[in-house]
N, C-alpha and C. Protein backbone atom coordinates (compact mmCIF):
# COMPACT_ATOMS: atom_id res chain seq x y z
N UNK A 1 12.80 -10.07 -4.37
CA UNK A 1 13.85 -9.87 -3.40
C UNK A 1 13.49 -8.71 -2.47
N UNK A 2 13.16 -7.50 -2.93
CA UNK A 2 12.86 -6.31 -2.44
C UNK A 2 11.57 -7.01 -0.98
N UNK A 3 10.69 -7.48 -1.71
CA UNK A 3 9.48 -7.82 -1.04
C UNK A 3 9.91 -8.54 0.21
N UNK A 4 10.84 -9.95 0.25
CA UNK A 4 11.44 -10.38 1.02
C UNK A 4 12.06 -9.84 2.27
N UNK A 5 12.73 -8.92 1.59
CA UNK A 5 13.95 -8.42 2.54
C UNK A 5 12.53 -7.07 3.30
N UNK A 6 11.65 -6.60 2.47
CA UNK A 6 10.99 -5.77 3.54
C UNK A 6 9.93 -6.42 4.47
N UNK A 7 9.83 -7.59 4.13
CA UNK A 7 9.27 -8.60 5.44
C UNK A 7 10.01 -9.10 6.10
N UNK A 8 11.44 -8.83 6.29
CA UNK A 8 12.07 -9.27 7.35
C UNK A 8 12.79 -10.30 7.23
N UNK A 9 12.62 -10.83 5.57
CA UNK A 9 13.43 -12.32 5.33
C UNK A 9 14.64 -11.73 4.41
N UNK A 10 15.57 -11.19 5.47
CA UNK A 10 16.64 -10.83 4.20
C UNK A 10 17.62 -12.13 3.54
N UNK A 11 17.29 -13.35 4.73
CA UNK A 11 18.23 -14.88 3.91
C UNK A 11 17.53 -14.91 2.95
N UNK A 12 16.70 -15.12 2.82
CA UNK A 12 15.53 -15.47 1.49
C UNK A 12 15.67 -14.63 0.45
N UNK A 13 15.79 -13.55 0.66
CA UNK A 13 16.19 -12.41 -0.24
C UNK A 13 17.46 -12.52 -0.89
N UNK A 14 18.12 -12.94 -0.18
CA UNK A 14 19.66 -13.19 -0.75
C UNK A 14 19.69 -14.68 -1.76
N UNK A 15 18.64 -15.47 -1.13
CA UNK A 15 18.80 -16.76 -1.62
C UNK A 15 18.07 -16.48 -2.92
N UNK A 16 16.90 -15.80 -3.26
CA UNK A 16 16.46 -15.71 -4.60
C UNK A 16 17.29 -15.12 -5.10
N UNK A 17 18.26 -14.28 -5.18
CA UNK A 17 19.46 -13.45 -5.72
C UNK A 17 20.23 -14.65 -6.22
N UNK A 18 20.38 -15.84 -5.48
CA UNK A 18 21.19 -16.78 -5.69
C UNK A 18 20.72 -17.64 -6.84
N UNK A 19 19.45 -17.73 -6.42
CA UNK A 19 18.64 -18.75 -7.54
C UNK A 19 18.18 -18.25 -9.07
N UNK A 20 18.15 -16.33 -8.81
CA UNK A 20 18.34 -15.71 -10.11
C UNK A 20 19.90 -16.15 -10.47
N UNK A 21 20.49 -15.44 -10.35
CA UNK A 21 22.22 -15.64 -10.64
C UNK A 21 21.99 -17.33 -11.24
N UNK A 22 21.64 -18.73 -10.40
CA UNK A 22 22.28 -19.69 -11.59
C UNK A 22 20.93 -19.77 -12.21
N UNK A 23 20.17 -19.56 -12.71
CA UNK A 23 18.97 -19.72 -13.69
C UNK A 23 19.77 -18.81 -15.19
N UNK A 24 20.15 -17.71 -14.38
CA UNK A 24 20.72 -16.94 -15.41
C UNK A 24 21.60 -17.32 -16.37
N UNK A 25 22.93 -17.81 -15.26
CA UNK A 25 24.16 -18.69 -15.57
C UNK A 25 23.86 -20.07 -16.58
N UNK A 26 23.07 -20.90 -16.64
CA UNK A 26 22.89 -22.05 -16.64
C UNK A 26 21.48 -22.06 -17.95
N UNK A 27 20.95 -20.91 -18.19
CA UNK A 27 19.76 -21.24 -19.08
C UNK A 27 20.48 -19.95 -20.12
N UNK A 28 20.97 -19.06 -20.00
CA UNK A 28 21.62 -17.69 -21.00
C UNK A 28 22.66 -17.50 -20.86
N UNK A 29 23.71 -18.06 -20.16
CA UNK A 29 25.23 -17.89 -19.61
C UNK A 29 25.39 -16.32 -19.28
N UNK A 30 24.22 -15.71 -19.03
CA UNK A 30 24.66 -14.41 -18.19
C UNK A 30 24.57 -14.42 -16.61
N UNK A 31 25.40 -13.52 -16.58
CA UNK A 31 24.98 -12.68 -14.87
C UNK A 31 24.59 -11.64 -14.67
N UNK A 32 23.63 -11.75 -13.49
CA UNK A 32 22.61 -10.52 -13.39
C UNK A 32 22.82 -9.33 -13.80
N UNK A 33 22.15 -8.64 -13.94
CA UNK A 33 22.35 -7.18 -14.75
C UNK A 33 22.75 -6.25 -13.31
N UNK A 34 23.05 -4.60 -13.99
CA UNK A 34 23.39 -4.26 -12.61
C UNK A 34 22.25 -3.95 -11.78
N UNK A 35 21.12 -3.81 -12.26
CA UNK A 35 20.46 -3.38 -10.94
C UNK A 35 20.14 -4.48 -9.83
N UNK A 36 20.14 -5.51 -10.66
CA UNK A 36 20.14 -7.15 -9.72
C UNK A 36 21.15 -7.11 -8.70
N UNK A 37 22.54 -7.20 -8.99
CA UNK A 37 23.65 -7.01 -8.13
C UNK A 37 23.40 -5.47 -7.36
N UNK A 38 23.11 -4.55 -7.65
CA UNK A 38 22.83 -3.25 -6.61
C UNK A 38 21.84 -3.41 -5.83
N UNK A 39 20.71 -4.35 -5.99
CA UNK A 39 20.09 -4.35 -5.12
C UNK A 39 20.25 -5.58 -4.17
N UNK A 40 21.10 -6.77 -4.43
CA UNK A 40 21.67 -7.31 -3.24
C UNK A 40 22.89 -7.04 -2.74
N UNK A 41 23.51 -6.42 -3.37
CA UNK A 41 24.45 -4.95 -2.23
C UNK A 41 23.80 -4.35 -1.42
N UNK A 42 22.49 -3.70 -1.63
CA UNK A 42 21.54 -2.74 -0.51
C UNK A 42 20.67 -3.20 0.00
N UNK A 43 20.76 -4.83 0.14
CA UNK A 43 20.32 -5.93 0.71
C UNK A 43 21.56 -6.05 1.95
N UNK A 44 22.65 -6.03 1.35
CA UNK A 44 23.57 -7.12 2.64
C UNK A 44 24.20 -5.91 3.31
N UNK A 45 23.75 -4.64 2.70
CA UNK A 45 24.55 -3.51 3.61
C UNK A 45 23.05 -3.54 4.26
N UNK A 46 21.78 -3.24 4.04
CA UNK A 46 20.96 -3.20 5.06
C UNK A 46 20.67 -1.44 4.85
N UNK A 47 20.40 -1.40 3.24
CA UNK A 47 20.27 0.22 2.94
C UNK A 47 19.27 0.56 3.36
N UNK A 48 19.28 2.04 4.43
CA UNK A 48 17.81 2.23 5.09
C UNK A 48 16.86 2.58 3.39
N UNK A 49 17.07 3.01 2.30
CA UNK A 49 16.68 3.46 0.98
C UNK A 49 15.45 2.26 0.84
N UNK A 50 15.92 1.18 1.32
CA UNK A 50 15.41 0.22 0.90
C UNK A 50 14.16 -0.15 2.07
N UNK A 51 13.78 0.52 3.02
CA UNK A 51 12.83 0.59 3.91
C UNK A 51 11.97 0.83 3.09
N UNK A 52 10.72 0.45 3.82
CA UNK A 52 9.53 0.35 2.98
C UNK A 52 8.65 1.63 3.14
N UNK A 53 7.87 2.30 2.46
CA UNK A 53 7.10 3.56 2.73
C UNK A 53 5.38 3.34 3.26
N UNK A 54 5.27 3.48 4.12
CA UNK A 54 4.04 3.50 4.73
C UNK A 54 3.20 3.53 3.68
N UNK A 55 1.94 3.08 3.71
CA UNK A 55 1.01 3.44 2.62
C UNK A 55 -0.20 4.26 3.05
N UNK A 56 -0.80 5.00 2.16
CA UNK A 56 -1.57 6.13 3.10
C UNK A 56 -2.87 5.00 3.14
N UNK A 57 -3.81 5.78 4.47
CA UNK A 57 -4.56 5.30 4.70
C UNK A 57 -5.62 5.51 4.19
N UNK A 58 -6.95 4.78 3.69
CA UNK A 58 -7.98 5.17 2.70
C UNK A 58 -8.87 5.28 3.95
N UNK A 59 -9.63 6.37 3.71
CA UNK A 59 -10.80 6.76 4.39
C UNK A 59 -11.95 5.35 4.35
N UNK A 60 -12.41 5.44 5.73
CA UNK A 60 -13.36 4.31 5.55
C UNK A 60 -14.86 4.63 5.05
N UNK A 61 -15.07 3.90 4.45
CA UNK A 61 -16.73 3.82 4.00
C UNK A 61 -16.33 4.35 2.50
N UNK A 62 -17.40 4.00 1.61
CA UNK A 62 -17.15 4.45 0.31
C UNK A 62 -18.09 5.94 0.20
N UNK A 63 -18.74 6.19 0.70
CA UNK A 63 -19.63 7.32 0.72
C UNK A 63 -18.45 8.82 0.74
N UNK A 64 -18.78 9.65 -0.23
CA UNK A 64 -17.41 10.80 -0.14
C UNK A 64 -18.55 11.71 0.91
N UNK A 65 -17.66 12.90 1.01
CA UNK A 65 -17.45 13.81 1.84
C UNK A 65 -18.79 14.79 2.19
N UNK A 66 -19.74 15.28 3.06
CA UNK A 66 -20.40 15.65 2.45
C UNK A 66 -20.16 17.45 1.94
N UNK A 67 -20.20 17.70 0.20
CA UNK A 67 -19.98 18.87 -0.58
C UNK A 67 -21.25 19.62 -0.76
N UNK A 68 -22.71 19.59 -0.34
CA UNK A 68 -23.60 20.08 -0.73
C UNK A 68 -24.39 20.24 0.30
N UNK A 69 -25.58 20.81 0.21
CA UNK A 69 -26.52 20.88 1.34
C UNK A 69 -27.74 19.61 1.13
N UNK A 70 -27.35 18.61 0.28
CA UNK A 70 -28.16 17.86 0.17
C UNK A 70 -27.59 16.34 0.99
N UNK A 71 -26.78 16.74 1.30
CA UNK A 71 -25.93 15.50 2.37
C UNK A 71 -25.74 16.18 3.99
N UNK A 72 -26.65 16.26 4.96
CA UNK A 72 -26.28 15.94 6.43
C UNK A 72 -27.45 17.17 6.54
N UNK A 73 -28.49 17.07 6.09
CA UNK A 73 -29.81 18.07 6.38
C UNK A 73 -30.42 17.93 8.03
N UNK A 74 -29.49 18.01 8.66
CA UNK A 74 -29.99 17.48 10.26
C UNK A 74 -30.94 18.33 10.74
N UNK A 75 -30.61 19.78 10.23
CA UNK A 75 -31.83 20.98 10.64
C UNK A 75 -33.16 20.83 9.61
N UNK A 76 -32.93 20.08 8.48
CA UNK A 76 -34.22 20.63 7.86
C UNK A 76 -34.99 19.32 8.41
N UNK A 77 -34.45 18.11 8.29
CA UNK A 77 -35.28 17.10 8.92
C UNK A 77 -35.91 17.31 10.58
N UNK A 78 -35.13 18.31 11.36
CA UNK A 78 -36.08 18.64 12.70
C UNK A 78 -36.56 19.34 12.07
N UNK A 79 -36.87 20.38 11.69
CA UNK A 79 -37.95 21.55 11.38
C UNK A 79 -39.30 20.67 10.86
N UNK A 80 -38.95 19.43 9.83
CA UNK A 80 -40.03 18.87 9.37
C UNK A 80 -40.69 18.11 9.67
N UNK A 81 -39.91 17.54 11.10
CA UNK A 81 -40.16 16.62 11.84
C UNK A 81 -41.21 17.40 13.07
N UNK A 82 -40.84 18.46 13.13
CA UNK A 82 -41.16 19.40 14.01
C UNK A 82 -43.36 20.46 13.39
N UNK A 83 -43.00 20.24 12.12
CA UNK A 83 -44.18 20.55 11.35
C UNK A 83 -45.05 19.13 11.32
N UNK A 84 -44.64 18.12 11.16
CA UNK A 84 -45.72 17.06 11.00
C UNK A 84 -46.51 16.82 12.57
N UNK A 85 -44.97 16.95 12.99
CA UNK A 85 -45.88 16.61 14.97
C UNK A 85 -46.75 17.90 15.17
N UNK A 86 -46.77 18.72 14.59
CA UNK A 86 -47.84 19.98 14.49
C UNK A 86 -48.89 19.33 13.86
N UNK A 87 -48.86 18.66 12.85
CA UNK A 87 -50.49 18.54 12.47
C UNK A 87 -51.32 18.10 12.82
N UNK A 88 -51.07 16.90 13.80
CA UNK A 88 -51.96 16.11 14.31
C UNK A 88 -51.77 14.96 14.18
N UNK A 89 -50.46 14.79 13.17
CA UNK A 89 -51.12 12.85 12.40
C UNK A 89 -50.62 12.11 12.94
């Protein structure tokens, strides 16, 4: 239901509320428990609670951060780059 109603299908949301309720009725002779009924109350009031929370964004690439001097050696590779074109080869 939750999932529903935060994609924008709050009929649908209401309607599985409906289709829980007689599954319930009709296979255990109960009715929904309360958090079932509280949450299609904060369905048909349109509880902002019930907005969905952004999800954080994952850094791209799997490679982490670079923590050492053995990740982004940009100076030692010119210096060495800089010694071989010295030798001649």
């Amino acid at each position: 239901m939750l999932a529903l109603y935060r994609s924008g299908r709050q009929a649908e949301a209401l309607e599985t509320f409906g289709q829980a309720r007689r599954v319930l009725a009709e296979q255990l002779g109960v009715e929904p428990g309360p958090g079932l009924q509280r949450l299609q109350a904060a369905i048909l009031a349109h509880d902002p609670a019930l907005a969905s929370v952004p999800a954080a964004v994952a850094p791209r690439g799997r490679l982490p951060a670079p923590v050492t001097s053995l990740v982004g050696r940009q100076q030692a590779l010119a210096e060495a780059a800089e010694l071989v074109g010295g030798t001649g080869w």
